[in-house]
N, C-alpha and C. Protein backbone atom coordinates (compact mmCIF):
# COMPACT_ATOMS: atom_id res chain seq x y z
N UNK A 1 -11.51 13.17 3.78
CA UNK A 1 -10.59 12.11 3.42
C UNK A 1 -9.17 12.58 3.72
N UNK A 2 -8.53 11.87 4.54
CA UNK A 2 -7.35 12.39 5.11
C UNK A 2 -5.47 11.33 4.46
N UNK A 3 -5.22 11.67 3.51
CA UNK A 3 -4.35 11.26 3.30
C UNK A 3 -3.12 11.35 3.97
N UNK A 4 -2.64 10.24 4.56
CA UNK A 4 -1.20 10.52 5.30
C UNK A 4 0.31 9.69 4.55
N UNK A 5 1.26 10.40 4.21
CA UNK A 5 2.08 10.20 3.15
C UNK A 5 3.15 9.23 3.99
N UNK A 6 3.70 8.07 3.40
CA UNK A 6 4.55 7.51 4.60
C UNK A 6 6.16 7.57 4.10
N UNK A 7 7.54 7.03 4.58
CA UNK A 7 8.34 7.51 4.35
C UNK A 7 8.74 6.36 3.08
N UNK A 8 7.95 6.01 2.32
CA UNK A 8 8.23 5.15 1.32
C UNK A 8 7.28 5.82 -0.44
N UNK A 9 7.95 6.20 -1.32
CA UNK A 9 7.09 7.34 -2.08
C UNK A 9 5.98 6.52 -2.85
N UNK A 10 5.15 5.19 -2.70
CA UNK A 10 4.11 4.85 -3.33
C UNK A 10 3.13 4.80 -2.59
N UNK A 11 3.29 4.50 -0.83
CA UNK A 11 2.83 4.18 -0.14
C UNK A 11 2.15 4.75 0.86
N UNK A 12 0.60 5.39 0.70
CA UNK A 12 0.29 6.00 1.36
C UNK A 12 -0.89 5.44 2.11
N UNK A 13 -1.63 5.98 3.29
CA UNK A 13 -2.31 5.80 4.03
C UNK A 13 -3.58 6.34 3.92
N UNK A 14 -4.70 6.29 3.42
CA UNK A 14 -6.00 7.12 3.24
C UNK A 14 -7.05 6.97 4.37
N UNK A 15 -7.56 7.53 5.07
CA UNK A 15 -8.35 7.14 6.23
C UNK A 15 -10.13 6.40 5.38
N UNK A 16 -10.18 6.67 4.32
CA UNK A 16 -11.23 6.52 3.56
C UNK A 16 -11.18 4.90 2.93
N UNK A 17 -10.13 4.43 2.56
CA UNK A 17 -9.83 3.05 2.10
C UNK A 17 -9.26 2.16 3.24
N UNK A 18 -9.84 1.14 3.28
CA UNK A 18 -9.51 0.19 4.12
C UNK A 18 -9.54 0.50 5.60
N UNK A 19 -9.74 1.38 5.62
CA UNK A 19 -9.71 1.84 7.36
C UNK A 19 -8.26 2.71 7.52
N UNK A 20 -8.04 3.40 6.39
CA UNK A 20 -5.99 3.49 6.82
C UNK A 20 -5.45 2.30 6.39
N UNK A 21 -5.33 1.56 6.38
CA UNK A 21 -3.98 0.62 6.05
C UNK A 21 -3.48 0.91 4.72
N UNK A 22 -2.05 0.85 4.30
CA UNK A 22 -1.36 1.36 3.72
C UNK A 22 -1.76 0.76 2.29
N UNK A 23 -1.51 1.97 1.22
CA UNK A 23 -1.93 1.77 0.09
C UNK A 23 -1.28 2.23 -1.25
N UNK A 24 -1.06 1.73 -2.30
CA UNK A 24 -0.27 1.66 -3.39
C UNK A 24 -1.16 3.41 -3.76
N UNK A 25 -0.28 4.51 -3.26
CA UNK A 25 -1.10 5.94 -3.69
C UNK A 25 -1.78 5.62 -5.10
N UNK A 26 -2.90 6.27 -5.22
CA UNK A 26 -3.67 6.47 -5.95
C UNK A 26 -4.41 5.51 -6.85
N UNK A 27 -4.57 4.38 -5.73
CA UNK A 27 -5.20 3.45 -6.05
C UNK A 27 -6.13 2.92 -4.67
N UNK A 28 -6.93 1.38 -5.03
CA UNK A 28 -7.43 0.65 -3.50
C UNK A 28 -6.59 -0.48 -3.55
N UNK A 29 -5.61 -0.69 -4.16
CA UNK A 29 -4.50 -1.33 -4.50
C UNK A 29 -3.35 -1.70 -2.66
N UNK A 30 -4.00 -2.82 -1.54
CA UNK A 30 -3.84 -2.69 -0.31
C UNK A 30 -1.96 -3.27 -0.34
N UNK A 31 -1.42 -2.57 0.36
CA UNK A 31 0.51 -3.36 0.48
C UNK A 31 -0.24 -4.93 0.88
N UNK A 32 -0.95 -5.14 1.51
CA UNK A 32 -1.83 -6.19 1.94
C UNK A 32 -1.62 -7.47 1.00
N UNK A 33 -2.83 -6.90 0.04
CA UNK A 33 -2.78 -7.46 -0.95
C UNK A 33 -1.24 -7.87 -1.84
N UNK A 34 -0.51 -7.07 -2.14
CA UNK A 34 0.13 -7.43 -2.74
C UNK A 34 0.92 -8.06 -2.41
N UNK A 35 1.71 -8.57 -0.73
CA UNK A 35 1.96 -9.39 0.11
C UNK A 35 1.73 -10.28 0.04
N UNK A 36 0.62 -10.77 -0.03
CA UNK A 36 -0.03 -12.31 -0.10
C UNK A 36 -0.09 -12.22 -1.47
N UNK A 37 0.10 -12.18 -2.52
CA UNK A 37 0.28 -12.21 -3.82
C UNK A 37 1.89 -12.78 -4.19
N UNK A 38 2.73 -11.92 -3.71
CA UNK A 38 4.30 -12.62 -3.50
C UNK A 38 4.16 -13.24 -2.95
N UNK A 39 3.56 -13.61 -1.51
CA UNK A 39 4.21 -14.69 -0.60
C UNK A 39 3.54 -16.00 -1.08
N UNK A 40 2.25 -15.97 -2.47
CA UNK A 40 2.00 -16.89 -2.84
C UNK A 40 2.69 -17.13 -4.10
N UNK A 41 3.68 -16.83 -3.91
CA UNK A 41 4.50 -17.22 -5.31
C UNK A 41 4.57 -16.14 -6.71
N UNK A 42 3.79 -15.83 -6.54
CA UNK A 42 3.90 -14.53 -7.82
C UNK A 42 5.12 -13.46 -7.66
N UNK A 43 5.44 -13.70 -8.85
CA UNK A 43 7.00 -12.29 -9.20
C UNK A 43 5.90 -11.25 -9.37
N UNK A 44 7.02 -10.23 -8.95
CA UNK A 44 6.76 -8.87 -8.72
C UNK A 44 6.17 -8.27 -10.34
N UNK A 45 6.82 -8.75 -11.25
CA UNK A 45 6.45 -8.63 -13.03
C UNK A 45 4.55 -8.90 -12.81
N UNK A 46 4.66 -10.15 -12.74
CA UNK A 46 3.15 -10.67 -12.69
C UNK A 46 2.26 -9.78 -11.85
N UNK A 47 2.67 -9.42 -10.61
CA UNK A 47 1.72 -8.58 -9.82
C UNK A 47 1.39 -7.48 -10.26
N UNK A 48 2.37 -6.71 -10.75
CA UNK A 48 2.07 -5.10 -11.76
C UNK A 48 1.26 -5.44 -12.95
N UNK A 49 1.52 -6.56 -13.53
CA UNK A 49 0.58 -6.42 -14.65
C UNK A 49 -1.07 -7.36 -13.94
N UNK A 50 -0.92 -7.88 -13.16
CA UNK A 50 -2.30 -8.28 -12.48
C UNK A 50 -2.91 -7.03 -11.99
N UNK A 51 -2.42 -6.16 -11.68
CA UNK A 51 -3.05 -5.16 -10.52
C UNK A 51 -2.67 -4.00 -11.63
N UNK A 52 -2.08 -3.91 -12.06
CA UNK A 52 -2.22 -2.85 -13.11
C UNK A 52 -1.46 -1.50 -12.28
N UNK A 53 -0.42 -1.70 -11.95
CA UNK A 53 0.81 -0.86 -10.96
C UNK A 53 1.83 -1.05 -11.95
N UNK A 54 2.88 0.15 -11.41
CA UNK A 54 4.18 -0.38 -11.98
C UNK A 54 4.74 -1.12 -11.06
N UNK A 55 5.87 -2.17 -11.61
CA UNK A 55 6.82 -2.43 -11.01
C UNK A 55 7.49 -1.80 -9.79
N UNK A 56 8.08 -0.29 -10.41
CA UNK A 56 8.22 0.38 -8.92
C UNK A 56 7.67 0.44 -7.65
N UNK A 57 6.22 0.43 -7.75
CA UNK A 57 4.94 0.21 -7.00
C UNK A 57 5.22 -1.11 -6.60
N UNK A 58 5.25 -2.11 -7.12
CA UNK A 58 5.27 -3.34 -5.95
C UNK A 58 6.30 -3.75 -4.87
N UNK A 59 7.45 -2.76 -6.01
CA UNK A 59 8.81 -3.43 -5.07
C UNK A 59 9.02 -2.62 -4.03
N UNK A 60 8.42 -1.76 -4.03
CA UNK A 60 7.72 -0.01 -2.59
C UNK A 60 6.64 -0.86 -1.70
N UNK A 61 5.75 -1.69 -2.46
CA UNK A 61 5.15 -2.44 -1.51
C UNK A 61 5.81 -3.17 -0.46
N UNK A 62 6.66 -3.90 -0.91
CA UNK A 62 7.44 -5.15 -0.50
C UNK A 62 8.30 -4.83 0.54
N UNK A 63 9.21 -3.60 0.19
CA UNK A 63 9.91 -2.54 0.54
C UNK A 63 9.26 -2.52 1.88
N UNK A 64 8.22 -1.58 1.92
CA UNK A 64 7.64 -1.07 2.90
C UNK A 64 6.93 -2.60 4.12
N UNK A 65 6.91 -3.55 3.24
CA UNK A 65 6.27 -5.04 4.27
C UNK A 65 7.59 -5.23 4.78
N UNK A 66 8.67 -5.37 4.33
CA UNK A 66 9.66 -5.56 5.22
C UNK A 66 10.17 -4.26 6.45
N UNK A 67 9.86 -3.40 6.26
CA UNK A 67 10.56 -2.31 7.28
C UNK A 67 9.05 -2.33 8.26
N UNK A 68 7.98 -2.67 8.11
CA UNK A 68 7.02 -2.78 8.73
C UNK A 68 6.15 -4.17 8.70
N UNK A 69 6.73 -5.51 9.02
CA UNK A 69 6.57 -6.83 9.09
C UNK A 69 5.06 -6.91 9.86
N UNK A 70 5.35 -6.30 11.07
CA UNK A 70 4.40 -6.83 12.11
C UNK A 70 2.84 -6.05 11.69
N UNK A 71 2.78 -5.04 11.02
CA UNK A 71 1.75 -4.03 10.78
C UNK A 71 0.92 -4.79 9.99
N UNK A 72 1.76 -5.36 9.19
CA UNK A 72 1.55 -5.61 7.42
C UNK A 72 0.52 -7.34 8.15
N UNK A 73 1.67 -7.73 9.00
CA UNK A 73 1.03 -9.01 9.26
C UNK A 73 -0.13 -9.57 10.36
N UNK A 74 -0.21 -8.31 10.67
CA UNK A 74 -1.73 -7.77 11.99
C UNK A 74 -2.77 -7.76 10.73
N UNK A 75 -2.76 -6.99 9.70
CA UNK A 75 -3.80 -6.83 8.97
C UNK A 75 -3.78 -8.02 8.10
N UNK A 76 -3.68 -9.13 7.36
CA UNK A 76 -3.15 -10.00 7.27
C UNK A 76 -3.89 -11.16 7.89
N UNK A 77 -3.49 -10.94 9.42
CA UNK A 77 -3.75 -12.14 10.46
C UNK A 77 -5.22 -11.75 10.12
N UNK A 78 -6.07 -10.51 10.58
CA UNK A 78 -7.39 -10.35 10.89
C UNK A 78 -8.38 -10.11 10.30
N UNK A 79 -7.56 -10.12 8.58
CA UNK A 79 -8.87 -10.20 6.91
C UNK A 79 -9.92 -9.65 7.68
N UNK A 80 -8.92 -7.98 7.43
CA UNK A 80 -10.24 -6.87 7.47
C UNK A 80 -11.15 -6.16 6.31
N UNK A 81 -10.71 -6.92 5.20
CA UNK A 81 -11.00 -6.55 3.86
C UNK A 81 -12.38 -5.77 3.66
N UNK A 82 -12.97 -6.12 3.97
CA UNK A 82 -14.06 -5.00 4.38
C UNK A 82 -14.12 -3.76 4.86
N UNK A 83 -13.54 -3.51 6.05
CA UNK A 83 -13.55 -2.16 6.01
C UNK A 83 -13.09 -0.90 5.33
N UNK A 84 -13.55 -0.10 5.19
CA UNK A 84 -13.74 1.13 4.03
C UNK A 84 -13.70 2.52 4.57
């Protein structure tokens, strides 16, 4: 299991979850997910206590969907949710 650390401190990459795509560290908690969670209207408050993150953690999510738009929205477009 190969963890790769990215330049955002919640947000890491596990080759074991999801295939790699970026992940709320130490969780299966996908930036993915929590993307389409805001972009469906949910405050960042609501998402930490839905997903059981802190606050800091989502707004590192969000953080990280904006400095990486197109990544975030490849995985996204192609509901790979399955892979593991």
């Amino acid at each position: 299991m190969a963890i790769e650390r990215t330049a955002h401190p919640y947000i890491v990459r596990d080759s074991a979850i999801y295939g790699g795509e970026p992940i709320i560290e130490g969780t299966r908690t996908g930036v993915r997910h929590i993307i389409l969670l805001f972009q469906s209207g949910q405050d960042p408050e609501e998402i930490a206590n839905s997903q059981q993150i802190t606050l800091a953690q989502v707004y590192d999510a969000i953080s990280y969907f904006y400095d990486n738009e197109a990544e975030i929205t490849h995985y996204i477009s192609n509901e790979s949710w399955g892979a593991s």
